[in-house]
PDB file of N, CA and C in Angstrom:
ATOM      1  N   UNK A   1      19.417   2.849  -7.811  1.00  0.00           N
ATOM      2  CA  UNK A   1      18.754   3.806  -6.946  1.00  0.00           C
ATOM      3  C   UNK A   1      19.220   3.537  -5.516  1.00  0.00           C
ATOM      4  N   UNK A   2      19.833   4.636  -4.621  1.00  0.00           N
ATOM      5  CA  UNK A   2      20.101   4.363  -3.224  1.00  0.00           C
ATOM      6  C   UNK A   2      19.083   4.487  -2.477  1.00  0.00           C
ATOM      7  N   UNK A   3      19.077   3.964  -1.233  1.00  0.00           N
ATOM      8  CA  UNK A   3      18.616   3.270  -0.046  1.00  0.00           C
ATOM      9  C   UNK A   3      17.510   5.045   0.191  1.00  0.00           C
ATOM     10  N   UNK A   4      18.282   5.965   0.284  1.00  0.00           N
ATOM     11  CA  UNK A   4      17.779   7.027   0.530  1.00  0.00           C
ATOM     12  C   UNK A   4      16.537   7.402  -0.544  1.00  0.00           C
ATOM     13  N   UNK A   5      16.958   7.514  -2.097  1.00  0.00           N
ATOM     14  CA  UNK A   5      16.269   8.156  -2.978  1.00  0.00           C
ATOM     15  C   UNK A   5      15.214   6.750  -2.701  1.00  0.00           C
ATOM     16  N   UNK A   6      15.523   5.689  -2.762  1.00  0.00           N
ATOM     17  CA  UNK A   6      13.733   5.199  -3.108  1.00  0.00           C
ATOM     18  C   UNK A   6      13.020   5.055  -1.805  1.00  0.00           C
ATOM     19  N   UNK A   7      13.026   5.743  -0.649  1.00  0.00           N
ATOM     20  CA  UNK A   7      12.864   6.421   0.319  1.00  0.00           C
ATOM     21  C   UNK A   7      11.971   7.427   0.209  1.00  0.00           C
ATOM     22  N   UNK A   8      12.865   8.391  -0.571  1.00  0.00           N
ATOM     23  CA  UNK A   8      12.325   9.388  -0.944  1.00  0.00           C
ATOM     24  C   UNK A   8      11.121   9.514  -1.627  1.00  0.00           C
ATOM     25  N   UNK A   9      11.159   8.587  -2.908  1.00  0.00           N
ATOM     26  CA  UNK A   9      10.287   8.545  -4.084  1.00  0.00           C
ATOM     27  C   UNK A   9       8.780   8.143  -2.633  1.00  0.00           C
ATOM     28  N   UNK A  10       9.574   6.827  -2.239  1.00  0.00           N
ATOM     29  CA  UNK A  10       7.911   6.241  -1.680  1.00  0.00           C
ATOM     30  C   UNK A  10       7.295   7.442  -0.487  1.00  0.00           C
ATOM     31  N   UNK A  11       7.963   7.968   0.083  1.00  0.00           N
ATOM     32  CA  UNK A  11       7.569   9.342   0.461  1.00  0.00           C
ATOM     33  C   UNK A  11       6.533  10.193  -0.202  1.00  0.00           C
ATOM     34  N   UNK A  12       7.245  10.902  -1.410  1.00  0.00           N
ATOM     35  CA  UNK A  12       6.475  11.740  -2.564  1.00  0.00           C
ATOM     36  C   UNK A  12       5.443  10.898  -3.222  1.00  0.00           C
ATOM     37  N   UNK A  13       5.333   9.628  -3.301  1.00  0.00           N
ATOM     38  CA  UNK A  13       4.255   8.542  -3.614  1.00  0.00           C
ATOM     39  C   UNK A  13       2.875   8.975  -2.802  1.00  0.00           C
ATOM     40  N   UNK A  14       3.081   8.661  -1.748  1.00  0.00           N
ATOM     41  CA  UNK A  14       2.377   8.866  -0.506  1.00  0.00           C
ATOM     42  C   UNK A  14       1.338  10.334  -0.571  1.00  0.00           C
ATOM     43  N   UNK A  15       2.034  11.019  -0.455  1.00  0.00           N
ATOM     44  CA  UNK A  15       1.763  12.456  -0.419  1.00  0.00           C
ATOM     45  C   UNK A  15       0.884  12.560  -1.847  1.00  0.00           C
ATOM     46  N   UNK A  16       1.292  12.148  -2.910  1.00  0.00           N
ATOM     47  CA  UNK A  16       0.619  12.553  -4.427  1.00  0.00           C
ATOM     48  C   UNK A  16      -0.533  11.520  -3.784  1.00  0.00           C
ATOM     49  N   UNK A  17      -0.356  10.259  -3.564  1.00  0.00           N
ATOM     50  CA  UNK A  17      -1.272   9.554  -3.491  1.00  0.00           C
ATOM     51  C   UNK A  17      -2.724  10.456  -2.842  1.00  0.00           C
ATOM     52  N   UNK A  18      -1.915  10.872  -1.526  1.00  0.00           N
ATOM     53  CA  UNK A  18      -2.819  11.374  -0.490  1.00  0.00           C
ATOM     54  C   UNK A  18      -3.746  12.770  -0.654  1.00  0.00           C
ATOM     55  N   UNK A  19      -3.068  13.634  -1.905  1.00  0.00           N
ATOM     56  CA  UNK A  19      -3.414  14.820  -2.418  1.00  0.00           C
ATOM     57  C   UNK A  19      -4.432  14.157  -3.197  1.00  0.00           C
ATOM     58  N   UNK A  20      -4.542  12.870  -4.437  1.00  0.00           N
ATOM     59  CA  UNK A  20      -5.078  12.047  -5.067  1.00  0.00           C
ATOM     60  C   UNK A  20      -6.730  12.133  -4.419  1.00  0.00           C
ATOM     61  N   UNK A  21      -6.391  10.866  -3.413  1.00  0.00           N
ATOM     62  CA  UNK A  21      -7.300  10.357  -2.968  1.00  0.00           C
ATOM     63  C   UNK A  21      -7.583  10.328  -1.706  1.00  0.00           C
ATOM     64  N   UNK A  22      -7.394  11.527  -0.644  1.00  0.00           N
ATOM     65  CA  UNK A  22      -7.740  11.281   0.602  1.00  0.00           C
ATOM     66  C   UNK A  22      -6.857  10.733   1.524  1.00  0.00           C
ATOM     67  N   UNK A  23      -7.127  11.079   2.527  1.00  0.00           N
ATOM     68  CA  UNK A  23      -5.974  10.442   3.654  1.00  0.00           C
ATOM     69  C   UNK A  23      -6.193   8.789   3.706  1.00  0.00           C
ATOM     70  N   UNK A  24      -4.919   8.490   3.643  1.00  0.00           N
ATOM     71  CA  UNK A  24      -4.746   7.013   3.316  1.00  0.00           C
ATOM     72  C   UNK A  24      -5.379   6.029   4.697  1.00  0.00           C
ATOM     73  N   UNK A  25      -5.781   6.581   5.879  1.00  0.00           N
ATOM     74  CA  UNK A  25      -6.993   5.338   6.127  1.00  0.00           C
ATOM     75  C   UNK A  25      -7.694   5.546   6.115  1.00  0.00           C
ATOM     76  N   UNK A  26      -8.725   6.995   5.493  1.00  0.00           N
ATOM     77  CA  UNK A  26      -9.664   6.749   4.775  1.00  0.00           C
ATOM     78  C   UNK A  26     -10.080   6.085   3.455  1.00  0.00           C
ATOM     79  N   UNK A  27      -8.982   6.134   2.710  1.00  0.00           N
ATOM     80  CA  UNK A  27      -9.180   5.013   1.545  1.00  0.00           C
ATOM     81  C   UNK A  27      -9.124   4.032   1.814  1.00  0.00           C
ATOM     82  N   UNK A  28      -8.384   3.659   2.757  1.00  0.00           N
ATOM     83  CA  UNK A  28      -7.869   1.998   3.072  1.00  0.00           C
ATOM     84  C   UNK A  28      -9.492   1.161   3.590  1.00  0.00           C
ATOM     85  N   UNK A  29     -10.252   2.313   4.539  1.00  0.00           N
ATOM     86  CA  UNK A  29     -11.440   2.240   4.881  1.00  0.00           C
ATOM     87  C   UNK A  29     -12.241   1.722   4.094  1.00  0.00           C
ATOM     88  N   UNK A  30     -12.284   2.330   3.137  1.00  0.00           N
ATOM     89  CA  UNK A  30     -13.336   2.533   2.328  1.00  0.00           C
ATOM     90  C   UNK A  30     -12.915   1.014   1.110  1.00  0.00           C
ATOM     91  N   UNK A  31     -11.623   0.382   1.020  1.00  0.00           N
ATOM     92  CA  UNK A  31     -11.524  -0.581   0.495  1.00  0.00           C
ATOM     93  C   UNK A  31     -11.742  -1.177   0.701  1.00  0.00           C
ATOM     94  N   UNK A  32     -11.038  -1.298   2.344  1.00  0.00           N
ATOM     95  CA  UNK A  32     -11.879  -2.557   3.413  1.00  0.00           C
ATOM     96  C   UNK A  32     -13.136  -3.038   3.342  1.00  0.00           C
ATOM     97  N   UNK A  33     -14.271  -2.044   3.001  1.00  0.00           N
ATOM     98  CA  UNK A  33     -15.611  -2.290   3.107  1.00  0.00           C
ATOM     99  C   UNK A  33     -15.553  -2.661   1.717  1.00  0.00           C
ATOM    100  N   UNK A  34     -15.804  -2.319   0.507  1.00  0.00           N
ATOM    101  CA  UNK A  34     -15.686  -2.881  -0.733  1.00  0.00           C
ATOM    102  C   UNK A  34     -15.080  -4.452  -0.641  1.00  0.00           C
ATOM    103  N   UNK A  35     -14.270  -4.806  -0.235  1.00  0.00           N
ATOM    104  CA  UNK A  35     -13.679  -5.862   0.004  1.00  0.00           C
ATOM    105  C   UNK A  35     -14.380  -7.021   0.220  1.00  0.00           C
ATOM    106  N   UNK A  36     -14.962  -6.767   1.833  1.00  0.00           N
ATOM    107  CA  UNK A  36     -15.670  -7.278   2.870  1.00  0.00           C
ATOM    108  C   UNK A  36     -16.900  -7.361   2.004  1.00  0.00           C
ATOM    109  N   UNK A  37     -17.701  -6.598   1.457  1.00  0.00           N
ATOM    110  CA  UNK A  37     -18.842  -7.063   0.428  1.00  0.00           C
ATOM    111  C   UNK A  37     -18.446  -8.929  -0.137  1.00  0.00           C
ATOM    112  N   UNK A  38     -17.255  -8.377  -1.020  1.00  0.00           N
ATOM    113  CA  UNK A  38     -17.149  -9.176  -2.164  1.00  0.00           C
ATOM    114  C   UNK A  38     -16.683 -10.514  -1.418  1.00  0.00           C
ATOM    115  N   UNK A  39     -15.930 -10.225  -0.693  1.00  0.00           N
ATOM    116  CA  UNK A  39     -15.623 -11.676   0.187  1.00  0.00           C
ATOM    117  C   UNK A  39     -16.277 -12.470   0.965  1.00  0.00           C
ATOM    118  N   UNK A  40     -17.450 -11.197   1.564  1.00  0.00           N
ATOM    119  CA  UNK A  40     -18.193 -12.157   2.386  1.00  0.00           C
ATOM    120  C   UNK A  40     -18.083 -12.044   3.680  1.00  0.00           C
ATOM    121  N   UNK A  41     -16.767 -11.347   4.192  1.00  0.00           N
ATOM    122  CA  UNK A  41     -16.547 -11.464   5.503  1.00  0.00           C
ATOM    123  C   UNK A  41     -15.796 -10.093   5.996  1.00  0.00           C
ATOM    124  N   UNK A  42     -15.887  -9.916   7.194  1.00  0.00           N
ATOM    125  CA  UNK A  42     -15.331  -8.437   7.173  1.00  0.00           C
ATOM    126  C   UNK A  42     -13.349  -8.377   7.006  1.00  0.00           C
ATOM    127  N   UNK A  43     -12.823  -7.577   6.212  1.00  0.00           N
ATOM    128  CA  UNK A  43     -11.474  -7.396   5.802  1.00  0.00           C
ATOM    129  C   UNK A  43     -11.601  -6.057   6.721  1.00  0.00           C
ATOM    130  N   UNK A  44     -10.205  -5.911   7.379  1.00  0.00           N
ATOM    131  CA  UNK A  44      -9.914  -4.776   8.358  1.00  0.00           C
ATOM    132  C   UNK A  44      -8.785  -3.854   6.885  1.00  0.00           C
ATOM    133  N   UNK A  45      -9.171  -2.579   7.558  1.00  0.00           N
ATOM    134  CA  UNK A  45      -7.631  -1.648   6.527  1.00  0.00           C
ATOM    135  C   UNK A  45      -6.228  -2.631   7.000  1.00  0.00           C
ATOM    136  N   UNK A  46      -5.808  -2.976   7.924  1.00  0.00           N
ATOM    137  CA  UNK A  46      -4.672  -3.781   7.672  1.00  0.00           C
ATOM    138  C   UNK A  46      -4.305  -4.765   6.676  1.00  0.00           C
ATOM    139  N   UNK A  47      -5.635  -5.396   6.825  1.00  0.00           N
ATOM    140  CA  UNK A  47      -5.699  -7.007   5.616  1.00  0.00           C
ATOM    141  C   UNK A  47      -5.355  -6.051   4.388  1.00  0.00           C
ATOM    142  N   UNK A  48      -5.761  -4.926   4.135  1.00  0.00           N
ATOM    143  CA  UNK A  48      -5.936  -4.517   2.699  1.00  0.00           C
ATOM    144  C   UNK A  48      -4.206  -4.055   2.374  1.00  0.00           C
ATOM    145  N   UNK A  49      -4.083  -3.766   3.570  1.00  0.00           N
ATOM    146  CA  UNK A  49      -2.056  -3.129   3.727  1.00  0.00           C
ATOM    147  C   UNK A  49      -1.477  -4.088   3.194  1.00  0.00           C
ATOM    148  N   UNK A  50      -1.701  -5.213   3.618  1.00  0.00           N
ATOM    149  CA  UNK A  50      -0.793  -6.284   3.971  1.00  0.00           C
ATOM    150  C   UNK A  50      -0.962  -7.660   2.543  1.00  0.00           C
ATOM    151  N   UNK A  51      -2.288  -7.045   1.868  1.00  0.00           N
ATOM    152  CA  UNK A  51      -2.394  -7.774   0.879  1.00  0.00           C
ATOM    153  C   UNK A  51      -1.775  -7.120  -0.191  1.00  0.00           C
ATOM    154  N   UNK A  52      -2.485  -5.749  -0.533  1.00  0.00           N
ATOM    155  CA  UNK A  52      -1.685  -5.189  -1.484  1.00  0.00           C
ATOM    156  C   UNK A  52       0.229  -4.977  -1.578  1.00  0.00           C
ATOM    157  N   UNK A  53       0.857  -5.318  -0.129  1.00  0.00           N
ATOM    158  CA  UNK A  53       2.141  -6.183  -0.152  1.00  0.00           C
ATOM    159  C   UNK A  53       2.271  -6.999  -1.058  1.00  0.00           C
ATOM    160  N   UNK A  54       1.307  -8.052  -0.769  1.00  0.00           N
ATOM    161  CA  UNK A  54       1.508  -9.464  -1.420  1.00  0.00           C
ATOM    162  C   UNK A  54       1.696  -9.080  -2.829  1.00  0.00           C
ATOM    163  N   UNK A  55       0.447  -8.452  -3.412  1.00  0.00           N
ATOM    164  CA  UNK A  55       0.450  -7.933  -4.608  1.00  0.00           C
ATOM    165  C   UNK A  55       1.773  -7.776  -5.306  1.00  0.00           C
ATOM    166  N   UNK A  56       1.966  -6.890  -4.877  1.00  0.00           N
ATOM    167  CA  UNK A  56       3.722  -6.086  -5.238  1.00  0.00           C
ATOM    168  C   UNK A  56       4.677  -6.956  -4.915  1.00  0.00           C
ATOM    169  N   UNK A  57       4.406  -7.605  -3.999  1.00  0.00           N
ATOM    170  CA  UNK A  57       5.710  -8.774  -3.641  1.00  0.00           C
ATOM    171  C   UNK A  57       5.937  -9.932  -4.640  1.00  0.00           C
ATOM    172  N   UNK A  58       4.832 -10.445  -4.986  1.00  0.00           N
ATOM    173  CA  UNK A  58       4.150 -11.077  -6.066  1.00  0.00           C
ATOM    174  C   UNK A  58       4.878 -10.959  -7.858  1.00  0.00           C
ATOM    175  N   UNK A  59       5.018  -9.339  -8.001  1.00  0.00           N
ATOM    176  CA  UNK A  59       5.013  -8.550  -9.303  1.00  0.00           C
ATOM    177  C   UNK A  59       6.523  -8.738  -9.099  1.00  0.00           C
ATOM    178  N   UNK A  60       7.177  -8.119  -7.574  1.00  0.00           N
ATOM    179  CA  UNK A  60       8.640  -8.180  -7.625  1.00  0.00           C
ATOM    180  C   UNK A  60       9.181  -9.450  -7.841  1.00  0.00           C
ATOM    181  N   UNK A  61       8.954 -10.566  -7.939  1.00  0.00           N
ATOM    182  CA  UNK A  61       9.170 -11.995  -7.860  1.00  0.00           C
ATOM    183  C   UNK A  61       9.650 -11.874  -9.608  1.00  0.00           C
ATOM    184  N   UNK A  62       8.436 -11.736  -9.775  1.00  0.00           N
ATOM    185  CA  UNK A  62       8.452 -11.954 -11.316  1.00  0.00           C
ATOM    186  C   UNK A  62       9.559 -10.856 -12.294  1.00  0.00           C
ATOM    187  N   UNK A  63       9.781  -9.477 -11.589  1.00  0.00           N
ATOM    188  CA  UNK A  63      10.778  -8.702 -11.781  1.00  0.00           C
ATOM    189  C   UNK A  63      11.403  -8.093 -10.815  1.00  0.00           C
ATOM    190  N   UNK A  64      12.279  -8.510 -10.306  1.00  0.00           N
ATOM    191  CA  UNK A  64      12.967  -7.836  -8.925  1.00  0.00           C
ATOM    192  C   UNK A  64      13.580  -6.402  -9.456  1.00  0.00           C
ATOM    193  N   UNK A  65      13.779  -5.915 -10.618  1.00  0.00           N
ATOM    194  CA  UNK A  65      14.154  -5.160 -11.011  1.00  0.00           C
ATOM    195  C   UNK A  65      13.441  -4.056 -11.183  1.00  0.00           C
ATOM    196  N   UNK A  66      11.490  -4.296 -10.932  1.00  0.00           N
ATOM    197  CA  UNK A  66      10.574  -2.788 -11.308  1.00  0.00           C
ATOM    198  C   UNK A  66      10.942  -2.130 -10.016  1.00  0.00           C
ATOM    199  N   UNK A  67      11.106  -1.068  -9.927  1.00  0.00           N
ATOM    200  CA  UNK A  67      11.155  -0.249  -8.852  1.00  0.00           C
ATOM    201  C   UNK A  67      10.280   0.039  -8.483  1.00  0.00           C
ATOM    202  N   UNK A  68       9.108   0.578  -9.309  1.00  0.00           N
ATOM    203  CA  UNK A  68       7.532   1.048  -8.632  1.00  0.00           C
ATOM    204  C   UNK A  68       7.058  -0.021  -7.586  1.00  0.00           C
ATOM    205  N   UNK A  69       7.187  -1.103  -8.019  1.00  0.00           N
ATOM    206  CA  UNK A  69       6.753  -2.568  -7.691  1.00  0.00           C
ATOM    207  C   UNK A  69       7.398  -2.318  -5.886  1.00  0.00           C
ATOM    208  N   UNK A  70       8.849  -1.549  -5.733  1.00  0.00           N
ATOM    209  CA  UNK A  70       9.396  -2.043  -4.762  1.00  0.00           C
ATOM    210  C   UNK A  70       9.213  -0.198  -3.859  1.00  0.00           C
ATOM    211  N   UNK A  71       9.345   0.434  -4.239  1.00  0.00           N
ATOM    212  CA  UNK A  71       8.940   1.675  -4.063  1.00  0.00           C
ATOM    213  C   UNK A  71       7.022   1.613  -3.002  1.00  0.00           C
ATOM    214  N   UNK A  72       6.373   0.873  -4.095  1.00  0.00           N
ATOM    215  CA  UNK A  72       4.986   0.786  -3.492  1.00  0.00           C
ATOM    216  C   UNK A  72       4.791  -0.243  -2.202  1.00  0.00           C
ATOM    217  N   UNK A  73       5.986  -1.061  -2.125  1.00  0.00           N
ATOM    218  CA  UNK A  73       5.885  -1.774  -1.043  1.00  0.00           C
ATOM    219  C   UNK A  73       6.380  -1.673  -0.028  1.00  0.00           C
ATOM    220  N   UNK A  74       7.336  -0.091  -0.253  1.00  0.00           N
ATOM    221  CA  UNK A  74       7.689   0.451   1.074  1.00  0.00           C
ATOM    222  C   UNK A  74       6.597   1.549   1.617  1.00  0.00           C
ATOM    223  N   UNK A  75       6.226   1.830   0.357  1.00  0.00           N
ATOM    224  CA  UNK A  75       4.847   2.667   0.893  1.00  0.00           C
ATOM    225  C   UNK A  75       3.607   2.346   1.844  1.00  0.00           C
ATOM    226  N   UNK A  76       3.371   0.852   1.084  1.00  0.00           N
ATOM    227  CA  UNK A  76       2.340   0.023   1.819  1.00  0.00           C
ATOM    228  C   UNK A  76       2.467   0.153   3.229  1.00  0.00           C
ATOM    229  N   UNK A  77       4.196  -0.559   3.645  1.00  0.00           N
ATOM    230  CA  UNK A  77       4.541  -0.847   4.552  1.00  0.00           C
ATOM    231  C   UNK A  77       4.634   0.193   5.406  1.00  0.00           C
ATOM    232  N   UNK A  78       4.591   1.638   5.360  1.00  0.00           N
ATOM    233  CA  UNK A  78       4.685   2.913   6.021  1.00  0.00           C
ATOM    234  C   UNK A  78       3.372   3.137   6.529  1.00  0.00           C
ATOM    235  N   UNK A  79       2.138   2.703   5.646  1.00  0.00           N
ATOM    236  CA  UNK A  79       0.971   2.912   5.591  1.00  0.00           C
ATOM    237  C   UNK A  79       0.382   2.155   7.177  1.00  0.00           C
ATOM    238  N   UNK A  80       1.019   0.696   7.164  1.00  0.00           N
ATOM    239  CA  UNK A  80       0.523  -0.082   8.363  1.00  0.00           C
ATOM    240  C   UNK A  80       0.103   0.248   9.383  1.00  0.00           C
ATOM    241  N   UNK A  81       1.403   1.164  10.410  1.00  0.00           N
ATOM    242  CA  UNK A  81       1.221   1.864  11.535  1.00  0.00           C
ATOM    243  C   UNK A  81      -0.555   3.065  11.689  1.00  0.00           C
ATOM    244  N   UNK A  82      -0.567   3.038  10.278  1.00  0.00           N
ATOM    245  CA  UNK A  82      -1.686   4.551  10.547  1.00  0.00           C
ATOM    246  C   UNK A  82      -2.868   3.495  10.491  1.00  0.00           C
ATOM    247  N   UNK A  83      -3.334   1.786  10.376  1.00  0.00           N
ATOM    248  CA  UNK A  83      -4.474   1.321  10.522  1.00  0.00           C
ATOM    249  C   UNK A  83      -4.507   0.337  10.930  1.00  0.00           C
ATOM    250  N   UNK A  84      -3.301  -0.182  11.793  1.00  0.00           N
ATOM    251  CA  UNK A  84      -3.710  -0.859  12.933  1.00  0.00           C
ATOM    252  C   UNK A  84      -3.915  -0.418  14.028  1.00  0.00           C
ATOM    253  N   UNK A  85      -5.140  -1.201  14.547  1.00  0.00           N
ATOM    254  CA  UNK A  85      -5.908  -0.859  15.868  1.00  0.00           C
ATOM    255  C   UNK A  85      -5.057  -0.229  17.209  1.00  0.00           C
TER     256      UNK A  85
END
């Protein structure tokens, strides 16, 4: 897959996502707080960006070869700018 098309894909990701479930820092929002319950402490939408990275970074380790895996972590990473302060 070139540099462009999985570009592309995490693009059209985004968008389905966002048709899905809402504009993505309102979900991110709304994880944050779910989060922050379970942890105990308050998690910002960034922490949640930057973890669900890990996640995928994590999965790519184990297969550098899934694309979704690497696709979703350019997505994540697009996502950043729209929920930091």
């Amino acid at each position: 897959m070139t540099r462009s098309a999985i570009l592309d894909r995490a693009a059209q990701v985004l968008e389905a996502r966002a048709e899905t479930y809402g504009p993505a820092d309102t979900a991110l929002r709304a994880i944050a707080a779910r989060w922050s319950l379970t942890l105990g402490r308050t998690i910002t939408p960034a922490e949640v960006v930057l973890c669900m990275i890990d996640l995928k970074l994590t999965r790519l380790a184990h297969d550098p070869t899934h694309r979704d895996s690497l696709v979703d972590v350019i997505g994540y990473a697009a996502l950043l700018p729209e929920v930091r302060p």
